[in-house]
PDB file of N, CA and C in Angstrom:
ATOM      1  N   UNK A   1       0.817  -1.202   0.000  1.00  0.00           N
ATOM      2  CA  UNK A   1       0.000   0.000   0.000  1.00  0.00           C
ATOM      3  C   UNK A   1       0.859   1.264   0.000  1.00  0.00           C
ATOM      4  N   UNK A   2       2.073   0.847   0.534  1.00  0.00           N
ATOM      5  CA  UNK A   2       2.833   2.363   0.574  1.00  0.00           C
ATOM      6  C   UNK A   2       3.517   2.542  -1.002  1.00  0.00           C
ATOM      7  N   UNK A   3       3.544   1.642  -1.388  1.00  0.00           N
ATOM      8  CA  UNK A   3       4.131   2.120  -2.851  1.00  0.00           C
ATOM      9  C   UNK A   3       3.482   3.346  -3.303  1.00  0.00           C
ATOM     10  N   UNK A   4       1.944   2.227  -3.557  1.00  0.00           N
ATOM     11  CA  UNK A   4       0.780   2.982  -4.260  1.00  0.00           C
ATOM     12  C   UNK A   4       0.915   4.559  -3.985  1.00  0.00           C
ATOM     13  N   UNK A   5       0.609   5.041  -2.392  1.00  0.00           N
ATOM     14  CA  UNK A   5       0.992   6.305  -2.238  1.00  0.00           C
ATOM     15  C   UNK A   5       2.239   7.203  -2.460  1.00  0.00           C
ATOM     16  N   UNK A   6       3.242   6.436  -2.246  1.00  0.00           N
ATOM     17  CA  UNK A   6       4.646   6.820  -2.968  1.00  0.00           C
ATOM     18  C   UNK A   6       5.075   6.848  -4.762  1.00  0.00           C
ATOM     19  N   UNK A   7       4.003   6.605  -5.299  1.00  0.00           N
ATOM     20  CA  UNK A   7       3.834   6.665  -6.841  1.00  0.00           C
ATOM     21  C   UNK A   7       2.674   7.904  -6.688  1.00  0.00           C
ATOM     22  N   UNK A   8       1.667   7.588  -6.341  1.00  0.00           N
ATOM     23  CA  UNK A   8       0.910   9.009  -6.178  1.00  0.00           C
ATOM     24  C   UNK A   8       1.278  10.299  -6.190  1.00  0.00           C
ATOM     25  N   UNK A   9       1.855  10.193  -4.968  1.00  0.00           N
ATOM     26  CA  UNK A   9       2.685  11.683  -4.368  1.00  0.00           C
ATOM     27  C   UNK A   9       3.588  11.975  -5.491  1.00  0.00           C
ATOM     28  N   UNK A  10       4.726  11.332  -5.890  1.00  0.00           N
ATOM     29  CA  UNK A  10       5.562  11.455  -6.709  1.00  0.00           C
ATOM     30  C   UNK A  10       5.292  12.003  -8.045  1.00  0.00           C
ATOM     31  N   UNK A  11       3.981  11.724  -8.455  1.00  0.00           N
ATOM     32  CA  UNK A  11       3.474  12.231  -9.716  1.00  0.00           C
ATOM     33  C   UNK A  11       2.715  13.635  -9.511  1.00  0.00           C
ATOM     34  N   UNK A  12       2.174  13.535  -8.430  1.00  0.00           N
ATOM     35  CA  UNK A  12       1.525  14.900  -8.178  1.00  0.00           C
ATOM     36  C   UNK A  12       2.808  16.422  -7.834  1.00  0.00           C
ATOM     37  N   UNK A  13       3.994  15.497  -7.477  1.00  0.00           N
ATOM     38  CA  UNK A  13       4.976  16.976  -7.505  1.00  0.00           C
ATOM     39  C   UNK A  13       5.496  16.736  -8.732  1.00  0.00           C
ATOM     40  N   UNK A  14       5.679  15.894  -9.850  1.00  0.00           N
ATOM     41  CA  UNK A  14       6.006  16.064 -10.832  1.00  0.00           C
ATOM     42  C   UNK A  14       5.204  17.171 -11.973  1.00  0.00           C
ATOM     43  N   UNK A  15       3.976  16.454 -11.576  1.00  0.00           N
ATOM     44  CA  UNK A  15       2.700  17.788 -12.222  1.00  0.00           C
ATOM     45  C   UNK A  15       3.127  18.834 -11.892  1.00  0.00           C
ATOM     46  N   UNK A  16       3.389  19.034 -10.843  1.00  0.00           N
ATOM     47  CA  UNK A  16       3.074  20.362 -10.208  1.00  0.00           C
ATOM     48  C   UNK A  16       4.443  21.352 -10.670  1.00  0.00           C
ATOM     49  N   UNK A  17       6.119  20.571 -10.823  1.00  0.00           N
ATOM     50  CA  UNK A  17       6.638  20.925 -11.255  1.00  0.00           C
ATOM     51  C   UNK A  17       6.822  21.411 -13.263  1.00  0.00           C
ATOM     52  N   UNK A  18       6.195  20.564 -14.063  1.00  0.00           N
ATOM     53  CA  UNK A  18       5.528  20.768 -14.855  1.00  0.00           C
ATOM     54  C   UNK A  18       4.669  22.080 -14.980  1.00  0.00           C
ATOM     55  N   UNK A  19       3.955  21.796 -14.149  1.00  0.00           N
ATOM     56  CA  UNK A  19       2.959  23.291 -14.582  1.00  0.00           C
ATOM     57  C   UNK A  19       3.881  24.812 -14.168  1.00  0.00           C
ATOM     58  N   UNK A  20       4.996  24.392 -13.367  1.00  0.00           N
ATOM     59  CA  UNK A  20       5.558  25.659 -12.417  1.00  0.00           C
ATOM     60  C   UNK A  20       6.728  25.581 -13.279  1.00  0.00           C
ATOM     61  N   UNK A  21       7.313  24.736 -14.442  1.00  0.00           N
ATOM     62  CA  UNK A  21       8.292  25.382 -15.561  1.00  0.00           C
ATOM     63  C   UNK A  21       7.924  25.617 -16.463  1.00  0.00           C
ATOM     64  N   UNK A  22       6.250  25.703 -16.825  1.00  0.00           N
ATOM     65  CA  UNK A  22       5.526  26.214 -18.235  1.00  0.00           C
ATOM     66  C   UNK A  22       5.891  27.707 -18.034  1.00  0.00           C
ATOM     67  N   UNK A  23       5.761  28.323 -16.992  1.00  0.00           N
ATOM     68  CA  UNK A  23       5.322  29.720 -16.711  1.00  0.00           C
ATOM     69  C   UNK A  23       6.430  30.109 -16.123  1.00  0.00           C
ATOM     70  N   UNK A  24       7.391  29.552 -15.934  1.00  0.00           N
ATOM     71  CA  UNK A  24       8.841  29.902 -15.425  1.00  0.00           C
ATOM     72  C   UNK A  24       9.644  31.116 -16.509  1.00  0.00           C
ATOM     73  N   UNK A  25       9.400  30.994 -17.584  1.00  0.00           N
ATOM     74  CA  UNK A  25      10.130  31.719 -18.521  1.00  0.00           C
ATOM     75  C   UNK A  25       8.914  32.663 -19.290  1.00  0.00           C
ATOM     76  N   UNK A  26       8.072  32.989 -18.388  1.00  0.00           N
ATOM     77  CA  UNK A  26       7.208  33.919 -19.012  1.00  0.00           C
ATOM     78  C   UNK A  26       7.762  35.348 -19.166  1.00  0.00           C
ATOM     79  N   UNK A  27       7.602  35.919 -20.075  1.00  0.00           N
ATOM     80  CA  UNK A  27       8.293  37.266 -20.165  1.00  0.00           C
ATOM     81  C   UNK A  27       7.543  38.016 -20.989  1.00  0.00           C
ATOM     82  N   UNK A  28       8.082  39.994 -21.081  1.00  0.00           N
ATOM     83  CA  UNK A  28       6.800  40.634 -21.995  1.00  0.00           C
ATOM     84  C   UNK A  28       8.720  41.513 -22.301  1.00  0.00           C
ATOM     85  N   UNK A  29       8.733  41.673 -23.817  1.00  0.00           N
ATOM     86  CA  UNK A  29       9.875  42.495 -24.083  1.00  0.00           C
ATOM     87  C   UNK A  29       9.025  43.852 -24.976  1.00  0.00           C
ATOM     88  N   UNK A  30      10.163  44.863 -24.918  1.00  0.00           N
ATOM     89  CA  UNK A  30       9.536  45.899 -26.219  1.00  0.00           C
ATOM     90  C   UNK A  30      11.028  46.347 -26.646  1.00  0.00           C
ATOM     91  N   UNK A  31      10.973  46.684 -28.107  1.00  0.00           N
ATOM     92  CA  UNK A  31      11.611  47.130 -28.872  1.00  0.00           C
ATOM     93  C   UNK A  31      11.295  47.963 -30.124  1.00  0.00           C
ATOM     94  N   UNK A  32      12.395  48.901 -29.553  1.00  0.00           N
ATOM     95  CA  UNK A  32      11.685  50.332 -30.425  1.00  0.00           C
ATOM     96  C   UNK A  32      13.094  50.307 -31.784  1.00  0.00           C
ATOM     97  N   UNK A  33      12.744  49.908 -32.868  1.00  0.00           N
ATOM     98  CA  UNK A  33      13.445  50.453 -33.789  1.00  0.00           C
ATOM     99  C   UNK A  33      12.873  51.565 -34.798  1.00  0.00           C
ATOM    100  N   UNK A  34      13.166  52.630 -34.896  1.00  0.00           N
ATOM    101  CA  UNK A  34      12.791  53.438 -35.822  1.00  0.00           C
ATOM    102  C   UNK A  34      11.816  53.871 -35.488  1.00  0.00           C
ATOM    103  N   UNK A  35      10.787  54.108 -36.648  1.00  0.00           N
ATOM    104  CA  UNK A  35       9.475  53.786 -36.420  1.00  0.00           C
ATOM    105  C   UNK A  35       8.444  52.723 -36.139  1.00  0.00           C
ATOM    106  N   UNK A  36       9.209  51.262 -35.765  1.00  0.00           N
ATOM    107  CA  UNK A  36       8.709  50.490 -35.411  1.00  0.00           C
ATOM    108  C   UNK A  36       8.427  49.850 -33.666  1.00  0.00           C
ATOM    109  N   UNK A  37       7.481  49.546 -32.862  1.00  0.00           N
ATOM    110  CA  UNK A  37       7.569  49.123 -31.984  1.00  0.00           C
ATOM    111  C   UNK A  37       6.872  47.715 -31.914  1.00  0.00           C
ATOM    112  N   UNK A  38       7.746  46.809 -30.959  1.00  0.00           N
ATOM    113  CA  UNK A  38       7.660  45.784 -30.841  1.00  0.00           C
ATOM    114  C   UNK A  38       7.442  45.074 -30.027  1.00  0.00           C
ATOM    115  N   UNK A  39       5.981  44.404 -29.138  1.00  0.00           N
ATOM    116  CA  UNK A  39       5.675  44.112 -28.359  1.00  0.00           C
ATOM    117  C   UNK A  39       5.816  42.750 -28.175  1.00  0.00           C
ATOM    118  N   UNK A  40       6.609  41.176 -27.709  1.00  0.00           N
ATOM    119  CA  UNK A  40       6.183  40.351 -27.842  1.00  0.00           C
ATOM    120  C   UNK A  40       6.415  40.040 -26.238  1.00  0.00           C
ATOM    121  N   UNK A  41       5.283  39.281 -26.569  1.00  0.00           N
ATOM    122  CA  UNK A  41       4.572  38.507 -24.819  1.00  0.00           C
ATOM    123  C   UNK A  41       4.740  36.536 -24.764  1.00  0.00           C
ATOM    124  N   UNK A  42       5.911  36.364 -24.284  1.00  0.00           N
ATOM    125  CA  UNK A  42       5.897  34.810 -24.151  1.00  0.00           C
ATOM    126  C   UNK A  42       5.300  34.060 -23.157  1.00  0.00           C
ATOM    127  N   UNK A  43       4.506  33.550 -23.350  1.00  0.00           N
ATOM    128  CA  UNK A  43       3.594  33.029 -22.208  1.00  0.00           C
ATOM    129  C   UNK A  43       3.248  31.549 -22.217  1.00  0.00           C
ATOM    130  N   UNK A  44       3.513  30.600 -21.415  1.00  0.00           N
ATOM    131  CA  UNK A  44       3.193  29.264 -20.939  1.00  0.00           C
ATOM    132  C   UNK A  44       3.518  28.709 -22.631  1.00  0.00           C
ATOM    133  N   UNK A  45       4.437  29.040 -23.267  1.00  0.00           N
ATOM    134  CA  UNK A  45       5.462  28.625 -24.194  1.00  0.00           C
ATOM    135  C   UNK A  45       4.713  29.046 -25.651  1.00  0.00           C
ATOM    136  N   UNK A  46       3.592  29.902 -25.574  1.00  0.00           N
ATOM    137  CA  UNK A  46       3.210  31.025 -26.689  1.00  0.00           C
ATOM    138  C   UNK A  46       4.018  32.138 -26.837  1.00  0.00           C
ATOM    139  N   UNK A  47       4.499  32.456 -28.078  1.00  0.00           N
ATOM    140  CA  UNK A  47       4.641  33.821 -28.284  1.00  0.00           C
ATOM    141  C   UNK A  47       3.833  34.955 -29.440  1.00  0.00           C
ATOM    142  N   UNK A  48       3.568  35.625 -28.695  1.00  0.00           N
ATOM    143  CA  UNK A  48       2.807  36.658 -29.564  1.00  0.00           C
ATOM    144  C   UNK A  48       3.394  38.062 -29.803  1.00  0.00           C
ATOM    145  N   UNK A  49       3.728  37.933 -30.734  1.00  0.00           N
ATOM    146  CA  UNK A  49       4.177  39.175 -31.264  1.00  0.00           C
ATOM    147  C   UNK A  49       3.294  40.489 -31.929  1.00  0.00           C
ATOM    148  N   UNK A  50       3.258  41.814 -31.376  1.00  0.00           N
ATOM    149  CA  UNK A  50       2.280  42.659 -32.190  1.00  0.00           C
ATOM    150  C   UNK A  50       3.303  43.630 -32.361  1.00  0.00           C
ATOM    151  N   UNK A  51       3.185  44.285 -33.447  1.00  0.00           N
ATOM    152  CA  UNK A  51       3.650  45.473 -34.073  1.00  0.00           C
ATOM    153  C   UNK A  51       2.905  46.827 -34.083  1.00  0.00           C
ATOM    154  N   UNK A  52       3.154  47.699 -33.649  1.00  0.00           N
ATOM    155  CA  UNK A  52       2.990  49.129 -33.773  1.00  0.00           C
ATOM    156  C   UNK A  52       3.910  50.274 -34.424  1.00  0.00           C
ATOM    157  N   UNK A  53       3.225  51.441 -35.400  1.00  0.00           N
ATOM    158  CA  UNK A  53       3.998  52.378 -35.616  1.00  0.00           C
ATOM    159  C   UNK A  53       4.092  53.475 -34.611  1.00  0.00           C
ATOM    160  N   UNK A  54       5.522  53.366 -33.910  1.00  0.00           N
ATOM    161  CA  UNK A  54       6.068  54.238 -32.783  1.00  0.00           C
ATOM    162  C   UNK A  54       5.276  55.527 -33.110  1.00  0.00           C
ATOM    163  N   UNK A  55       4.904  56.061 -34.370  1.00  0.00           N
ATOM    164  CA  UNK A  55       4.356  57.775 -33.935  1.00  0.00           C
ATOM    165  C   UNK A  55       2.984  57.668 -33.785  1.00  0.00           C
ATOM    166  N   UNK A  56       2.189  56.140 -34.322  1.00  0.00           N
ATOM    167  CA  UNK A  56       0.731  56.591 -33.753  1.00  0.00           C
ATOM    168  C   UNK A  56       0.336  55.997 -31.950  1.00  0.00           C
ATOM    169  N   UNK A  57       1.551  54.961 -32.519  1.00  0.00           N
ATOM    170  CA  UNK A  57       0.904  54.611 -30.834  1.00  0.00           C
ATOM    171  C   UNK A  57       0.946  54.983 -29.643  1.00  0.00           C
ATOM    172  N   UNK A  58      -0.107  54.698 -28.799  1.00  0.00           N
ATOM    173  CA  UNK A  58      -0.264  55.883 -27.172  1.00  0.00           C
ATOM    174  C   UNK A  58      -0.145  54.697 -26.259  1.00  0.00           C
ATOM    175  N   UNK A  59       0.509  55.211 -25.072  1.00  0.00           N
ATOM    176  CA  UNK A  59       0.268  54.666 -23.576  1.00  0.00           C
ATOM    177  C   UNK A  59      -0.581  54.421 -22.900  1.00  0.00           C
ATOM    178  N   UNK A  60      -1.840  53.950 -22.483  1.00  0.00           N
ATOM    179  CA  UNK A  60      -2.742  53.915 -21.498  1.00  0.00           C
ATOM    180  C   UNK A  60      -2.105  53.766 -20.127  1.00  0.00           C
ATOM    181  N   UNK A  61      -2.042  54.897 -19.388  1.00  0.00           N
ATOM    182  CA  UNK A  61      -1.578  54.939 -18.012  1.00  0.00           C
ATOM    183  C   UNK A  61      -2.168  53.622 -17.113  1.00  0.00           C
ATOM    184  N   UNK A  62      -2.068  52.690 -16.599  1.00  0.00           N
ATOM    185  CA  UNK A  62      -2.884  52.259 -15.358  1.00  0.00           C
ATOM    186  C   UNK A  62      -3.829  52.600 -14.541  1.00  0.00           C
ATOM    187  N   UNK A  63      -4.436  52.040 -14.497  1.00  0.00           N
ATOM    188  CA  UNK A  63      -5.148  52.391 -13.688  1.00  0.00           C
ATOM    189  C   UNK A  63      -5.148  52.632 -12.059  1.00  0.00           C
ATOM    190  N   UNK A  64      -5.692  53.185 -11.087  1.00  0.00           N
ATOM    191  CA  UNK A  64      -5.831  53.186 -10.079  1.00  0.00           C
ATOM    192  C   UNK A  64      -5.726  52.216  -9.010  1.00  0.00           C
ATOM    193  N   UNK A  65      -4.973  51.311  -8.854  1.00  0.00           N
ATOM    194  CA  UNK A  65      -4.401  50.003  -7.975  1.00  0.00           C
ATOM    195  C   UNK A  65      -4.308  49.029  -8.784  1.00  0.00           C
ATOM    196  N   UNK A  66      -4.456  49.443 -10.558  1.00  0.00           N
ATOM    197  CA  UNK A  66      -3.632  48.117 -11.488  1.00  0.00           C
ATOM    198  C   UNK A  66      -2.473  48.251 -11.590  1.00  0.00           C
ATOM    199  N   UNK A  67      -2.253  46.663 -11.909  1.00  0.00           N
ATOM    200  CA  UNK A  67      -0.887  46.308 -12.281  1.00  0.00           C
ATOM    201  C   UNK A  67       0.008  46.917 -13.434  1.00  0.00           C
ATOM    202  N   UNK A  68      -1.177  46.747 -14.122  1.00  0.00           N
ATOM    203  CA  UNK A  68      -0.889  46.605 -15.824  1.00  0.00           C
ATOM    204  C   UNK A  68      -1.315  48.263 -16.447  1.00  0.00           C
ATOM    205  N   UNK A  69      -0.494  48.109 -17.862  1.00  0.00           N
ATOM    206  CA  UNK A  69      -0.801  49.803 -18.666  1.00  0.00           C
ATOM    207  C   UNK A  69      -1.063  48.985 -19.763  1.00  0.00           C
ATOM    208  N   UNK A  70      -1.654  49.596 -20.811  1.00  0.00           N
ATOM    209  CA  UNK A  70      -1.728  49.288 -22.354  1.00  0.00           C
ATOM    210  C   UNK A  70      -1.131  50.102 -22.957  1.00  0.00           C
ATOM    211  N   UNK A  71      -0.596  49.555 -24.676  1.00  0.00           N
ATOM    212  CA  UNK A  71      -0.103  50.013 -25.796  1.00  0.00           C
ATOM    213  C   UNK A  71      -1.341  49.960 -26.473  1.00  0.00           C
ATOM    214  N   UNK A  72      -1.814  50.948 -27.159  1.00  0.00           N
ATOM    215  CA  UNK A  72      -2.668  51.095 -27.884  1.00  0.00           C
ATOM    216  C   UNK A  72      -2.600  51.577 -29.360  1.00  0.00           C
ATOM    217  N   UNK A  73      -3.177  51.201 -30.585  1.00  0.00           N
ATOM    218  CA  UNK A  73      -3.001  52.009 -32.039  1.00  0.00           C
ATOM    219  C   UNK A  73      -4.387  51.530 -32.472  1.00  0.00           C
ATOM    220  N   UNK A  74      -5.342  52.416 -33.007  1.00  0.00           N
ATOM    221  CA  UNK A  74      -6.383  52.245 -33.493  1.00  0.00           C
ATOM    222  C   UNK A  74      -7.164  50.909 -32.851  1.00  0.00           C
ATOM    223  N   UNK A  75      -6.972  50.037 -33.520  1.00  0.00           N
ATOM    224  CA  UNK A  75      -7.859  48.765 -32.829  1.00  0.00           C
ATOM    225  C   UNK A  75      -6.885  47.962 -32.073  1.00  0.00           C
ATOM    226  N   UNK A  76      -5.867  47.754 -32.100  1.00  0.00           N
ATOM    227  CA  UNK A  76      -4.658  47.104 -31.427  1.00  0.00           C
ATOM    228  C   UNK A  76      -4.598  47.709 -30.077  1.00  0.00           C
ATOM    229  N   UNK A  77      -5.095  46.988 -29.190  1.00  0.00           N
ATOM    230  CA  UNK A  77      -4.642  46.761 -27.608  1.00  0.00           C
ATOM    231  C   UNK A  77      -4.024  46.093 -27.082  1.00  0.00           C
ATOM    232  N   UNK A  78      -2.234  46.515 -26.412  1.00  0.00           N
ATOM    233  CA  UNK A  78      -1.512  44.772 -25.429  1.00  0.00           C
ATOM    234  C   UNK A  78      -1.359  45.109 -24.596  1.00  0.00           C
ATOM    235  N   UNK A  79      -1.867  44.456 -22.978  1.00  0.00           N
ATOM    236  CA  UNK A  79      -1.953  44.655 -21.999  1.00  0.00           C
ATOM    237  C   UNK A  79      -0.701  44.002 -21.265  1.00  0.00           C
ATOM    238  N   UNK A  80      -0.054  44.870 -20.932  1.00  0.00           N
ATOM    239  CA  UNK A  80       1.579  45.122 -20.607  1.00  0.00           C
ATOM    240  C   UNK A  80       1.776  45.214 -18.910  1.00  0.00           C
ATOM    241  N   UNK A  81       2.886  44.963 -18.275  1.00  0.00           N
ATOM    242  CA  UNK A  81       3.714  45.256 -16.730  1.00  0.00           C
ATOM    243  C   UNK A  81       3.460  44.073 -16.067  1.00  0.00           C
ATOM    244  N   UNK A  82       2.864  43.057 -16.252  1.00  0.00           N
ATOM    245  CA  UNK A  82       2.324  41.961 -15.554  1.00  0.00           C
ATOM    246  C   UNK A  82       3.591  41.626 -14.455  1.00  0.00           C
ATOM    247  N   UNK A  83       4.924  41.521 -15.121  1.00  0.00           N
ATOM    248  CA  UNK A  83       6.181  41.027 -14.220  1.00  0.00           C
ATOM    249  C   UNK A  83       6.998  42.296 -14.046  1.00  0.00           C
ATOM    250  N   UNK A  84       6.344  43.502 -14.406  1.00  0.00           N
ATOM    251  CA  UNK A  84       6.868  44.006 -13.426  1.00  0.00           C
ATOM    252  C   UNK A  84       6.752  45.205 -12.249  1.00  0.00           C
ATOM    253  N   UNK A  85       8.153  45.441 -11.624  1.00  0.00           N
ATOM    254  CA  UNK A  85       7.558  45.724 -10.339  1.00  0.00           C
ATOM    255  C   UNK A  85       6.654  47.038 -10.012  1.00  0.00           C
ATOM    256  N   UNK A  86       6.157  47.135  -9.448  1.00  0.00           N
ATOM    257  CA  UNK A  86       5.511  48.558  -9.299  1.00  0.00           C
ATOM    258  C   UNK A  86       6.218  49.710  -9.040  1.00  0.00           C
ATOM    259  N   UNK A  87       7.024  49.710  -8.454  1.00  0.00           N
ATOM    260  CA  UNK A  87       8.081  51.441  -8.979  1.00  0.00           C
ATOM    261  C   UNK A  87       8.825  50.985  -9.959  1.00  0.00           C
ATOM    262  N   UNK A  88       8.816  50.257 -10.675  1.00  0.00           N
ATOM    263  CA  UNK A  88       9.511  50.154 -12.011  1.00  0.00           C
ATOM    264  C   UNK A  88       8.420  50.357 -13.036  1.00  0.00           C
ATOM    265  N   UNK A  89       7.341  50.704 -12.767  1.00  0.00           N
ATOM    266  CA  UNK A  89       6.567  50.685 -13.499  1.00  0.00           C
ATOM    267  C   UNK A  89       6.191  52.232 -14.227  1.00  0.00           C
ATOM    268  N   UNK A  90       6.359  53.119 -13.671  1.00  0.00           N
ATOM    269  CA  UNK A  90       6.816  54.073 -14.302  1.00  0.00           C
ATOM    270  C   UNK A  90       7.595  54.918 -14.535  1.00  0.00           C
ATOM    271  N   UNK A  91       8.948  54.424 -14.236  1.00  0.00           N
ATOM    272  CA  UNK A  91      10.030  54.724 -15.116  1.00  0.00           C
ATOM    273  C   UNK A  91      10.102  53.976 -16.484  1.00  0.00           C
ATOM    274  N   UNK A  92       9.493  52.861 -16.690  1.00  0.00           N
ATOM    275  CA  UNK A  92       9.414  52.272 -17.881  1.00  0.00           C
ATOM    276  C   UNK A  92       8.445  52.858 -18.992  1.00  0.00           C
ATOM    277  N   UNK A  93       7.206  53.379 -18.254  1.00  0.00           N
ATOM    278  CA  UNK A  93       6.009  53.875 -19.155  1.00  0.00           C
ATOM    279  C   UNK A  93       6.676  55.488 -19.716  1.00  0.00           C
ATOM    280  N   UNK A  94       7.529  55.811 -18.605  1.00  0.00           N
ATOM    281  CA  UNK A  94       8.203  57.474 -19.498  1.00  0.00           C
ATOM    282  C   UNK A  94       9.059  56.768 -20.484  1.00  0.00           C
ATOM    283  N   UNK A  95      10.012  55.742 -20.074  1.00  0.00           N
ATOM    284  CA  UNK A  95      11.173  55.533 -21.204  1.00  0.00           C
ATOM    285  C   UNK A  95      10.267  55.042 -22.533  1.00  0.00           C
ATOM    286  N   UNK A  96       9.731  54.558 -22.447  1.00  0.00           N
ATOM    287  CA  UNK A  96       8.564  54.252 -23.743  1.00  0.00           C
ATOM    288  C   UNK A  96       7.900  55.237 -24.291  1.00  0.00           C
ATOM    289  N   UNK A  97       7.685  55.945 -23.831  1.00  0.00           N
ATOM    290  CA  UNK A  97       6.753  57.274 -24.070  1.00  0.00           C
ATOM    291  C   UNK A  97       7.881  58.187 -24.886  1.00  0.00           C
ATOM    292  N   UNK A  98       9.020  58.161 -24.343  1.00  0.00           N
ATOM    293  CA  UNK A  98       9.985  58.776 -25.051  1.00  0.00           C
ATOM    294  C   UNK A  98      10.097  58.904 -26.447  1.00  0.00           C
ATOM    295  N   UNK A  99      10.312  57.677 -26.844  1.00  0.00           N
ATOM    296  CA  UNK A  99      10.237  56.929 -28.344  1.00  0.00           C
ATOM    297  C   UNK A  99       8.867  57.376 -29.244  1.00  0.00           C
ATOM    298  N   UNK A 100       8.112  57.271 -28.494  1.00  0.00           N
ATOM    299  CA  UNK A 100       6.556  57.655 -29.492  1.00  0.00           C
ATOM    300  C   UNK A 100       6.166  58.482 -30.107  1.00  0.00           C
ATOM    301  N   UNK A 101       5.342  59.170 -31.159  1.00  0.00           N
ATOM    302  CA  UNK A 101       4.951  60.527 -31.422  1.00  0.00           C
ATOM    303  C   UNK A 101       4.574  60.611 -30.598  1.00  0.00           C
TER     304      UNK A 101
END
């Protein structure tokens, strides 16, 4: 009987480690070349990449005890800061803002 539970257990921290290195390497980068900006968001081993032209696109400040800001251009919304920290959070939204029309 103790196997049984010692195969149990063993698989349930294996899951668990599994699910906790999907999201281990989650990350959100931006890159401003030119007139181009470059949003890609890697997530639980997706990557999504969106493109914006640096002079139309705007900042959406955060909100009021959110985490997160948006990049916005006409219909294109990416909801951005998830990892990071909250006083880093806007020194990053000026250095971005910099770059933009």
């Amino acid at each position: 009987m103790i196997p049984v539970f010692t195969a149990l257990e063993l698989t349930a921290v294996t899951i668990g480690f599994l699910i906790y290195c999907r999201h281990a390497l989650d990350c959100e980068t931006i890159e401003i070349e030119g007139k181009r900006l470059l949003v890609k968001k890697f997530i639980g081993y997706r990557e999504k990449v969106y493109e914006f032209n640096a002079q139309w696109a705007k900042i959406e400040p955060p909100l009021e005890g959110s985490k997160t800001f948006f990049i916005t251009q006409s219909d294109l919304r990416v909801e951005l800061g998830q990892f990071v920290r909250p006083e880093q959070q806007i020194p990053l939204i000026a250095s971005v803002r910099r770059h933009l029309g």
